[in-house]
Protein backbone atom coordinates (compact mmCIF):
# COMPACT_ATOMS: atom_id res chain seq x y z
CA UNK A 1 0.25 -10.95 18.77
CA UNK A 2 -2.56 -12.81 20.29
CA UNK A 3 -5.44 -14.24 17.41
CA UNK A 4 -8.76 -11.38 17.35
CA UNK A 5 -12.58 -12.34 16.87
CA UNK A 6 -14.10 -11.06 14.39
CA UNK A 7 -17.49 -10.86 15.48
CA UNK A 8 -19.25 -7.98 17.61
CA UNK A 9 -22.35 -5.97 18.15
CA UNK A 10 -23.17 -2.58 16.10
CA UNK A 11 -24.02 0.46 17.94
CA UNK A 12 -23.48 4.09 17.48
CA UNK A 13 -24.92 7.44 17.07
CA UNK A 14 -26.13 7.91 13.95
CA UNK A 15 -27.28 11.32 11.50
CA UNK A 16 -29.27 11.38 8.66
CA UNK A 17 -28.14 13.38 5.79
CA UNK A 18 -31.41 15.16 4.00
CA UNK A 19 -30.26 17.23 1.11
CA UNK A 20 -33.90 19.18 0.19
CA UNK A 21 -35.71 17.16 2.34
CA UNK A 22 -35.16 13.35 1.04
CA UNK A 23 -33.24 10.94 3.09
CA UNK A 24 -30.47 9.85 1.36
CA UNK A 25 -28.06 8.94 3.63
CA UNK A 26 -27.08 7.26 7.70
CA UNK A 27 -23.90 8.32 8.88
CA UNK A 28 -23.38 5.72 11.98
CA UNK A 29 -20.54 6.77 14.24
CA UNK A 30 -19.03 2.66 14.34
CA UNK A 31 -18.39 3.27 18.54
CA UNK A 32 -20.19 0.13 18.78
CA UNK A 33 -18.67 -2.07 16.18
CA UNK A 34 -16.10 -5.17 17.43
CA UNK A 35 -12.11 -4.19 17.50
CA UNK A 36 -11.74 -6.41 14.51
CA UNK A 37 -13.33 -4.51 12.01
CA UNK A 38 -11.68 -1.52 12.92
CA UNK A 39 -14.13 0.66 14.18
CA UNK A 40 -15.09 3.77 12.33
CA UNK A 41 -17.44 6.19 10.94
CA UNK A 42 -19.73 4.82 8.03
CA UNK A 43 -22.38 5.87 5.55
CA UNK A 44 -25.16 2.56 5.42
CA UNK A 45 -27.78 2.81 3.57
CA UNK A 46 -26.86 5.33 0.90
CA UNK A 47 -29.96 5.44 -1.30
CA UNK A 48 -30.35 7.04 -4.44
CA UNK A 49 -33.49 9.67 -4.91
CA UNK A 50 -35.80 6.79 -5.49
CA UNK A 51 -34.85 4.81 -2.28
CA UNK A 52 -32.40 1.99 -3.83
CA UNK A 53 -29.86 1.06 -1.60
CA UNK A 54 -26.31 1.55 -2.98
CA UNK A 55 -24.16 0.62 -0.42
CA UNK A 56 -23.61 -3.15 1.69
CA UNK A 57 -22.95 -3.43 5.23
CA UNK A 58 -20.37 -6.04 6.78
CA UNK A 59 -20.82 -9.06 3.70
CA UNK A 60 -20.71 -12.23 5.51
CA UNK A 61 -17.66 -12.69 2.81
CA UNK A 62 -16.00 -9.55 4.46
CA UNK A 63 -17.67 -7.89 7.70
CA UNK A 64 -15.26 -5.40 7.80
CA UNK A 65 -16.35 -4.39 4.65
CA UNK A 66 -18.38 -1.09 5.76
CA UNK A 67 -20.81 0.75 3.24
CA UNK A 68 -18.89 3.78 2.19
CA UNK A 69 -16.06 4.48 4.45
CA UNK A 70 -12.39 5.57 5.02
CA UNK A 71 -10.32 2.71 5.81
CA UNK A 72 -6.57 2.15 5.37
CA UNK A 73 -4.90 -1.37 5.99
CA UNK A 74 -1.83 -0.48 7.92
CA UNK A 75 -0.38 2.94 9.71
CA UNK A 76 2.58 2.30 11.01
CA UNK A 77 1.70 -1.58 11.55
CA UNK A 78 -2.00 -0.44 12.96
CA UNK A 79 -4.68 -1.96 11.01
CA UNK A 80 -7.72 0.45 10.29
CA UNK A 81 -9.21 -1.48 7.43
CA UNK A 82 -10.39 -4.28 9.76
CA UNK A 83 -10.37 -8.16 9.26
CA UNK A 84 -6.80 -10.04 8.46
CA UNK A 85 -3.65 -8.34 8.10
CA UNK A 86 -1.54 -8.60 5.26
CA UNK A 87 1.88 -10.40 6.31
CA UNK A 88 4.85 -10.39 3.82
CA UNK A 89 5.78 -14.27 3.12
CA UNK A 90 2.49 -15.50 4.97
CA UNK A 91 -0.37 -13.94 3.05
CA UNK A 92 -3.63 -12.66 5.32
CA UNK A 93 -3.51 -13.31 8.73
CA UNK A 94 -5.74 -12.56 12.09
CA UNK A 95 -3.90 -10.23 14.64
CA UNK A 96 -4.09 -8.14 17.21
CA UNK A 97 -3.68 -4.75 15.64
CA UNK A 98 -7.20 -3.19 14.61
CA UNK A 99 -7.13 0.22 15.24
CA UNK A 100 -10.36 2.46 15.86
CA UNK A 101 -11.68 5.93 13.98
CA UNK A 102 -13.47 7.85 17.38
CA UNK A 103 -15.14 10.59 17.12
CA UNK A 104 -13.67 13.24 19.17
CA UNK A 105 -16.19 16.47 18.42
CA UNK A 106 -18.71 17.58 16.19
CA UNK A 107 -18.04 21.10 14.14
CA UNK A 108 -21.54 20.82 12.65
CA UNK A 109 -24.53 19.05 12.24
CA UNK A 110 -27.26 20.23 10.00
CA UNK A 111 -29.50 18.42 7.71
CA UNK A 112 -27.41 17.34 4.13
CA UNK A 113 -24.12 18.44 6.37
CA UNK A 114 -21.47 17.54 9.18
CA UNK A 115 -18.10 17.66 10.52
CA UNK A 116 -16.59 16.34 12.76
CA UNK A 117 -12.70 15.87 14.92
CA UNK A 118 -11.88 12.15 14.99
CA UNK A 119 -8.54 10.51 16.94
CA UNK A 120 -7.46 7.32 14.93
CA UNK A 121 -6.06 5.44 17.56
CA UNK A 122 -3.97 2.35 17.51
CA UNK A 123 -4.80 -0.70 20.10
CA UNK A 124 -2.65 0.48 22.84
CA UNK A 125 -4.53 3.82 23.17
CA UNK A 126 -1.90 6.04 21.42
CA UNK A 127 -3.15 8.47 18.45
CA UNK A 128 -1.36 8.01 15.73
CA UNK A 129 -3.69 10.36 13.49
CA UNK A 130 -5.87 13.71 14.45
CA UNK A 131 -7.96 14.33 11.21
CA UNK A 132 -11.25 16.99 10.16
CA UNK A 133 -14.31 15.08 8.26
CA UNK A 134 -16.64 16.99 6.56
CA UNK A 135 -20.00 15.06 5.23
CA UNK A 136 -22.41 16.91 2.81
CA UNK A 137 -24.26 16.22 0.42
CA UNK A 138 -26.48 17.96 -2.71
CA UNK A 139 -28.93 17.36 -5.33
CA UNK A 140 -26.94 17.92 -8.81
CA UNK A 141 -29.89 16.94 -11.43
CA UNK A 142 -33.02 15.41 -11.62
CA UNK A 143 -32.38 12.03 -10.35
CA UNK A 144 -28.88 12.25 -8.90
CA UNK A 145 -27.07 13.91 -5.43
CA UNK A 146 -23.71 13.99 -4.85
CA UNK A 147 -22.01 12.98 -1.52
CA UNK A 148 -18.99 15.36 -0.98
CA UNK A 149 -16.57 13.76 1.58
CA UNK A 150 -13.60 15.85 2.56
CA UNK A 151 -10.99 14.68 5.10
CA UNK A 152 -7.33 15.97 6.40
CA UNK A 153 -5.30 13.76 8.27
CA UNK A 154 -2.38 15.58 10.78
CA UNK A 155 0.21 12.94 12.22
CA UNK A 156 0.08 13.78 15.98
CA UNK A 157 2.61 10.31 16.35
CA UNK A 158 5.74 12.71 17.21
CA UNK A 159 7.62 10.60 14.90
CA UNK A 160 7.12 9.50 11.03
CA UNK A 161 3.99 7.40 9.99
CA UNK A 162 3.81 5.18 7.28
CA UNK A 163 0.73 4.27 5.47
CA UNK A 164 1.53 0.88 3.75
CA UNK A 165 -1.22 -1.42 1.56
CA UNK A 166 -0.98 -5.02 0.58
CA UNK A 167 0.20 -4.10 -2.58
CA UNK A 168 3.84 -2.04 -1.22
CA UNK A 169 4.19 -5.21 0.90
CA UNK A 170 4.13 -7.67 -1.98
CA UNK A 171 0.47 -8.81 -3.25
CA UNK A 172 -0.19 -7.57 -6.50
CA UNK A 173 -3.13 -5.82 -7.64
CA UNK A 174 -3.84 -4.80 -3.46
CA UNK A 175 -3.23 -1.77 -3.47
CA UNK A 176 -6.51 -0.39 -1.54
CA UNK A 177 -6.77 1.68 1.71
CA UNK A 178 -8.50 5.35 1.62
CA UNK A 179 -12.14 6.24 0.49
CA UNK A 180 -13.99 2.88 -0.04
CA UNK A 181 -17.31 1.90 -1.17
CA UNK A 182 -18.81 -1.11 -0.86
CA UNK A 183 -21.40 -1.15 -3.40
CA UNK A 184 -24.47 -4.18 -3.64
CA UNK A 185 -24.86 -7.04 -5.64
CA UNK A 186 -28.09 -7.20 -7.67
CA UNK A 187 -30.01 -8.58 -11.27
CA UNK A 188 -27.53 -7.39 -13.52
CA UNK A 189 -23.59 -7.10 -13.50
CA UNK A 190 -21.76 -3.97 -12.19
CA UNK A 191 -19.80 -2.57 -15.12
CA UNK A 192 -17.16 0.57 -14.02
CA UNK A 193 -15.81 2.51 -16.90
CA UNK A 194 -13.59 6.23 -16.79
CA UNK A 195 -12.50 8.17 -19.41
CA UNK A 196 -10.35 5.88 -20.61
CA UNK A 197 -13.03 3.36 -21.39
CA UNK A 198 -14.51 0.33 -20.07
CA UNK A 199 -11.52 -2.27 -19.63
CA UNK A 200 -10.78 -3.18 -16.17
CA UNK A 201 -6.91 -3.49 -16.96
CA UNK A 202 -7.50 0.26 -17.81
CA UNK A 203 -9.33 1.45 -14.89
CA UNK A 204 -7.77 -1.13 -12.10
CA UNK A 205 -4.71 0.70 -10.52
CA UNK A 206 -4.76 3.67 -12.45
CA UNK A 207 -5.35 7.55 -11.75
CA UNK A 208 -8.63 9.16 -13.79
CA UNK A 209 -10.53 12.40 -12.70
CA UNK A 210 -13.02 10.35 -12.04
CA UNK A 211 -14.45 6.48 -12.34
CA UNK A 212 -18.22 5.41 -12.96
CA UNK A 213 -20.35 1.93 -12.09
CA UNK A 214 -23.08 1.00 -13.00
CA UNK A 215 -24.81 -1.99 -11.18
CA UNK A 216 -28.18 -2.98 -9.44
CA UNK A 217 -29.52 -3.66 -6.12
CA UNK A 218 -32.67 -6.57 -7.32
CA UNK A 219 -33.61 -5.69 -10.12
CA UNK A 220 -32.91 -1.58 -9.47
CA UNK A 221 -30.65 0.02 -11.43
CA UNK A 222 -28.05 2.83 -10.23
CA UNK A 223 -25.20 4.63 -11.19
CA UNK A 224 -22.32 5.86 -9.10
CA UNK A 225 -19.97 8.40 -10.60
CA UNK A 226 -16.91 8.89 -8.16
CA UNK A 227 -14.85 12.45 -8.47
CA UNK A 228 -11.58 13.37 -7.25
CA UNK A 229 -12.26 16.83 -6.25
CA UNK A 230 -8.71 17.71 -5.47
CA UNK A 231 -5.55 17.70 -7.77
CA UNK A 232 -3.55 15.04 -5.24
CA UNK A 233 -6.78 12.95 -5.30
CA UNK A 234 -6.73 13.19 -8.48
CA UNK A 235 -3.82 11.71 -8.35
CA UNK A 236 -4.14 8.71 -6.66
CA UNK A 237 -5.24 5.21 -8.38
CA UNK A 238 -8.34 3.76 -8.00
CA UNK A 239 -8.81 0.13 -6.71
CA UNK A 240 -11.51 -1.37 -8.83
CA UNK A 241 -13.23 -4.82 -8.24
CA UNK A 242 -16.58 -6.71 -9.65
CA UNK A 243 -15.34 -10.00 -8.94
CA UNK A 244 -17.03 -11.86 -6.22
CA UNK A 245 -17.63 -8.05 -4.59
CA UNK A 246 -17.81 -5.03 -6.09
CA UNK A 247 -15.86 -2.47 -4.45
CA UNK A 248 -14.56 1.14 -5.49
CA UNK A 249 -11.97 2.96 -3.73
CA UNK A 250 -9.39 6.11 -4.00
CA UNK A 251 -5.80 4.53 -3.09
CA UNK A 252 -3.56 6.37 -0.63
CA UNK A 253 -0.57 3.97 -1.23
CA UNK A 254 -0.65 1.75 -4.52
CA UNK A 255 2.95 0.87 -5.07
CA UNK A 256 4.87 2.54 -2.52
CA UNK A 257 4.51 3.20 1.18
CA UNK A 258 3.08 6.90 2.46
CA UNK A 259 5.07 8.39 4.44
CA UNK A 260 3.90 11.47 6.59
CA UNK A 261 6.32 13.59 9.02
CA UNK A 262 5.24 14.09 12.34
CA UNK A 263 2.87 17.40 12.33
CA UNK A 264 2.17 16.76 8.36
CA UNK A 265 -0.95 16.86 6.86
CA UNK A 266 -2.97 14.57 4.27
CA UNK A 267 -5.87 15.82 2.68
CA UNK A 268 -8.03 13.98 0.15
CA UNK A 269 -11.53 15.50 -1.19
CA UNK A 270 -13.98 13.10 -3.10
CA UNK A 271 -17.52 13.60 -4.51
CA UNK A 272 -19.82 10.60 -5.39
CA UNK A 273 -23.03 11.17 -7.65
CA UNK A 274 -25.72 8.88 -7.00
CA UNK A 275 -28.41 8.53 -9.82
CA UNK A 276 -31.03 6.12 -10.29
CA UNK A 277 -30.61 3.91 -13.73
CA UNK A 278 -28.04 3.07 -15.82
CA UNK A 279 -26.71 6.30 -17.40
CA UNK A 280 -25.19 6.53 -20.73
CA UNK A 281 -20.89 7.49 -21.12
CA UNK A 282 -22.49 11.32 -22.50
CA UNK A 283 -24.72 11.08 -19.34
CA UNK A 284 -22.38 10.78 -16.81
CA UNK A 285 -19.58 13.26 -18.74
CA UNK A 286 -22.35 16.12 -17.98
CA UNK A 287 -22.47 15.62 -14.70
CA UNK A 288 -18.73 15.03 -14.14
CA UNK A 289 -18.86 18.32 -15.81
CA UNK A 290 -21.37 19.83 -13.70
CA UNK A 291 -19.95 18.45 -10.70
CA UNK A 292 -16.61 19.23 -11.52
CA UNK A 293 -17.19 22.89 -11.49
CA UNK A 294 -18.68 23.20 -8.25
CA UNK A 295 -16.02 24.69 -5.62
């Protein structure tokens, strides 16, 4: 496969998501982002009610790291996570694979809501996936919205896809590709925690209802409290890191490859509260709680 470049301009249509009235949110399109960072659909800035920016946009340390995003590292040897390519027995390497997220057709756009039809296509043109995005989001408590992103994959191939990460292929720990948030770097460390506790060996790889970090942006505290909203996402581990990024994400295939037969359907739902300030374990349990129970 011939080497890729990984740099590019940034276009795009882009929505802004105003839950009772406040700009929380951009939702860019990514039709104008370069091949290798896989192009697709991305929420940059996400701000919390106060205007602190919780989310980073292409890190000069990774570019195709994208705000909050889905992104998944291989489909059936396509590569729609963007940057280097994981290679069995030769580590990360640049190739010719990126595949793109286009949007196909809007279902809705209001303010705090959209959906949208999206093809993910591989680099010779054929459309590997056909999935429904829906974008919302809601204020939950003084000083915190939640982001609700739902999304159902179809394999359209005609034959069976497999959705492989680093980690199925032989890199330990890797195991990322799914919802991912790439969260800023400020005044004070990022510290995740779950139910479980506060221990990255606990959290890192494992499946919790949900996972919480707390972090800054400056010297501006925030909190983000990520939900599976759905039993199988539920289900699936999370990838944590706060060392030299810090980076949540909702795993699709941690240990073993994904496979999907042709015409089957993948469906993940996951709900991220946003609050300003550093909010105590009881804190964030209410409004996993509150959260929780919303349908």
């Amino acid at each position: 496969m011939r080497a890729a470049s990984p740099d590019g301009p940034l276009t795009g249509e882009a929505l802004t998501l105003t839950p009772g009235g406040t700009t929380v949110a951009r939702y860019d399109d990514g039709a104008g982002l370069a091949v290798p960072l896989a192009p697709r659909p991305y929420l940059h800035p996400v701000r919390t009610l106060r205007g602190t920016p919780v989310t980073e946009l292409m890190p000069a340390s990774h570019r195709h790291h994208l705000g909050a995003s889905l992104a998944v590292p291989d489909v059936d040897g396509a590569n729609f996570w963007g940057g280097r390519t994981f290679v069995p027995g030769h580590g990360p390497v640049w190739l010719d694979n990126h595949g793109s997220q286009r949007h196909r057709a809007w279902l809705s756009r209001e303010p705090g809501h959209v959906s949208h039809d999206l093809d993910w296509t591989a680099i010779d043109g054929q459309v590997l996936l056909a999935e429904r995005r829906t974008v919302a989001c809601r204020p939950v408590a003084d000083g915190a919205w939640a982001l609700d992103i739902a999304f159902a994959l179809t394999n359209v191939a005609g034959r069976p896809l497999t959705i492989r990460s680093p980690a199925t292929q032989g890199r330990s720990g890797a195991g990322y590709g799914g919802f991912f948030w790439r969260a800023p770097t400020g005044a004070r460390p990022a510290r995740p925690f779950g139910p479980a506790g506060d221990r990255l060996a606990d959290l890192h790889g494992a499946s919790a209802d949900w996972l919480a970090l707390t972090g800054s942006t400056g010297d501006r505290d925030w909190t983000l409290i990520f939900l599976g909203h759905t039993e199988a996402t539920r289900a699936d581990p999370w990838f944590v890191r706060v060392r030299d990024y810090i980076g949540v994400g909702s795993s699709l295939a941690w240990q073993r490859p994904l496979v999907l037969a042709p015409g089957e359907v993948l469906a993940r739902r996951i709900v991220t509260v946003v609050a300003d300030g550093v909010l105590s374990a009881s804190g964030v349990r209410d409004l996993v709680a509150r959260v929780g129970s919303d349908p």
